[in-house]
Protein backbone atom coordinates (compact mmCIF):
# COMPACT_ATOMS: atom_id res chain seq x y z
CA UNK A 1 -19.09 18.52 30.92
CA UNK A 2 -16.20 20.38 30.58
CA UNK A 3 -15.10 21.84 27.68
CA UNK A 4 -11.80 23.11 25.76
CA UNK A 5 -11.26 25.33 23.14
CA UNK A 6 -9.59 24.08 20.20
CA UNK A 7 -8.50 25.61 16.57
CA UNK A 8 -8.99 23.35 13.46
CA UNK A 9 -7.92 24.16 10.23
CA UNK A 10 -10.92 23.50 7.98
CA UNK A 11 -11.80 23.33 4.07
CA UNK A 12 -14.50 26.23 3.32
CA UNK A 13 -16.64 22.98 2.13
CA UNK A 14 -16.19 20.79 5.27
CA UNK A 15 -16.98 24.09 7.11
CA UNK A 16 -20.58 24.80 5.26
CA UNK A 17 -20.96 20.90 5.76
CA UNK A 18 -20.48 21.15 10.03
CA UNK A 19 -22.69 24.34 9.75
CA UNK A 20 -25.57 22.86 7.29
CA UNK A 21 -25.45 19.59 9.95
CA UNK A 22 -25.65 22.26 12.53
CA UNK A 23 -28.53 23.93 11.38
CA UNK A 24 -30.69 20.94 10.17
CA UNK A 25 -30.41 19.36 13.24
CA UNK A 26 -30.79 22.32 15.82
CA UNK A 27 -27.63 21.86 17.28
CA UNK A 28 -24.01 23.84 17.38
CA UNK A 29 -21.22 23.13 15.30
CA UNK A 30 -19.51 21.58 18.03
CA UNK A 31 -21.62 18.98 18.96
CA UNK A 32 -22.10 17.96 14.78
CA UNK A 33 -18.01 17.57 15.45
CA UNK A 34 -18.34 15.85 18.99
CA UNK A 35 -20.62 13.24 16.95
CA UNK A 36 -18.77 12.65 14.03
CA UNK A 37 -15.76 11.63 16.35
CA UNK A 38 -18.16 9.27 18.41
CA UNK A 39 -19.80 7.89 15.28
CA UNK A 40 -15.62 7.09 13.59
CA UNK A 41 -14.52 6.26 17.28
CA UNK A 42 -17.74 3.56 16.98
CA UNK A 43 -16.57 2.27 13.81
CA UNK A 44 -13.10 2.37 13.35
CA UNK A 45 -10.33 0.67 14.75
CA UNK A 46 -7.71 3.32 14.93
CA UNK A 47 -5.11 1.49 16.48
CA UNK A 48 -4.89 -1.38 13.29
CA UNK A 49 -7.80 -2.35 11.40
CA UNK A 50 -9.53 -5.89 11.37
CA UNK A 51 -7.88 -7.21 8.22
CA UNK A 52 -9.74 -10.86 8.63
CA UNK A 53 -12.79 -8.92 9.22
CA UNK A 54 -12.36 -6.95 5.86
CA UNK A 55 -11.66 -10.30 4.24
CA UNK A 56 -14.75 -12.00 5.57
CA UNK A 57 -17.29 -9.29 4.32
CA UNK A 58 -15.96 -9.00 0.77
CA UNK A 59 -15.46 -12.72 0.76
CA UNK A 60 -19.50 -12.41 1.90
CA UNK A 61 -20.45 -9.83 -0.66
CA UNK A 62 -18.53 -11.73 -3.48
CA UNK A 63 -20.95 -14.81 -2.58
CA UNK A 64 -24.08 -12.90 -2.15
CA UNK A 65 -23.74 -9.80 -4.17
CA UNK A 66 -25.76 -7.64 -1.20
CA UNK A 67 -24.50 -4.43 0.15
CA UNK A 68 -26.12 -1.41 1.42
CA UNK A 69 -25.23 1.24 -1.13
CA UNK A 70 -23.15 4.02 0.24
CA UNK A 71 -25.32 6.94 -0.76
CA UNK A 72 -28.12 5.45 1.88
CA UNK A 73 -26.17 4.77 4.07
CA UNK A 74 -24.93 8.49 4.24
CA UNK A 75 -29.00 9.44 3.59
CA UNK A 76 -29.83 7.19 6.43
CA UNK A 77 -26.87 8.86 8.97
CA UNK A 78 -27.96 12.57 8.03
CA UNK A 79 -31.75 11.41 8.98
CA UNK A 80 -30.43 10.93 12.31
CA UNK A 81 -31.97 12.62 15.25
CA UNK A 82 -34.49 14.87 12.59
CA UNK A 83 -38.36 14.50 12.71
CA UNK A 84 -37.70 12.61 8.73
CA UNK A 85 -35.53 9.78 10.55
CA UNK A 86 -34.95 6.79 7.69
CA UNK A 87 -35.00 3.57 8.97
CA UNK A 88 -31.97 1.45 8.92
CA UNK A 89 -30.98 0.04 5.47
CA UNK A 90 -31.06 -3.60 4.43
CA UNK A 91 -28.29 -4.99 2.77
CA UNK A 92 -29.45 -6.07 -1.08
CA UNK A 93 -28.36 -7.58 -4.67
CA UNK A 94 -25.95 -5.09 -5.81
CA UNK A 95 -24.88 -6.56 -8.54
């Protein structure tokens, strides 16, 4: 793979964030960024988002009251490719 050198303007925190990822996971700072964009690339409908979809889930939650709380979710991301991987969290009563 090629590559190309680019300059970002970064927050000192987002910075220590990249290079804590980095170092947790054994990897360089570009590849934590290379990931993030393929994880929001995954996720994210940049070009207009979903709004039916968005309608449907909190129609969905209002009727169940199950979510996956956010701080596992983010928990269950930064477990990813470490020895300590979490498995996958289940949706739940929330409220």
């Amino acid at each position: 793979m090629s590559t190309v050198r680019r300059i970002l303007d970064l927050d000192a925190e987002t910075d220590a964030r990249i290079d804590a990822l980095a170092a947790r996971n054994g990897r360089d700072a570009a590849a934590v960024v290379a990931d993030a964009v393929e994880l929001l690339d995954s996720v994210i409908d940049i070009d207009g988002p979903d709004v039916e979809e968005d309608i449907r889930r909190l129609r969905a939650f209002e009727q169940t009251g199950e979510a996956i709380p956010a701080a596992e979710v983010k928990a269950w991301v930064e477990s990813w490719g470490t020895t300590g991987e979490l498995p996958r969290p289940q949706p739940r009563k929330v409220i």
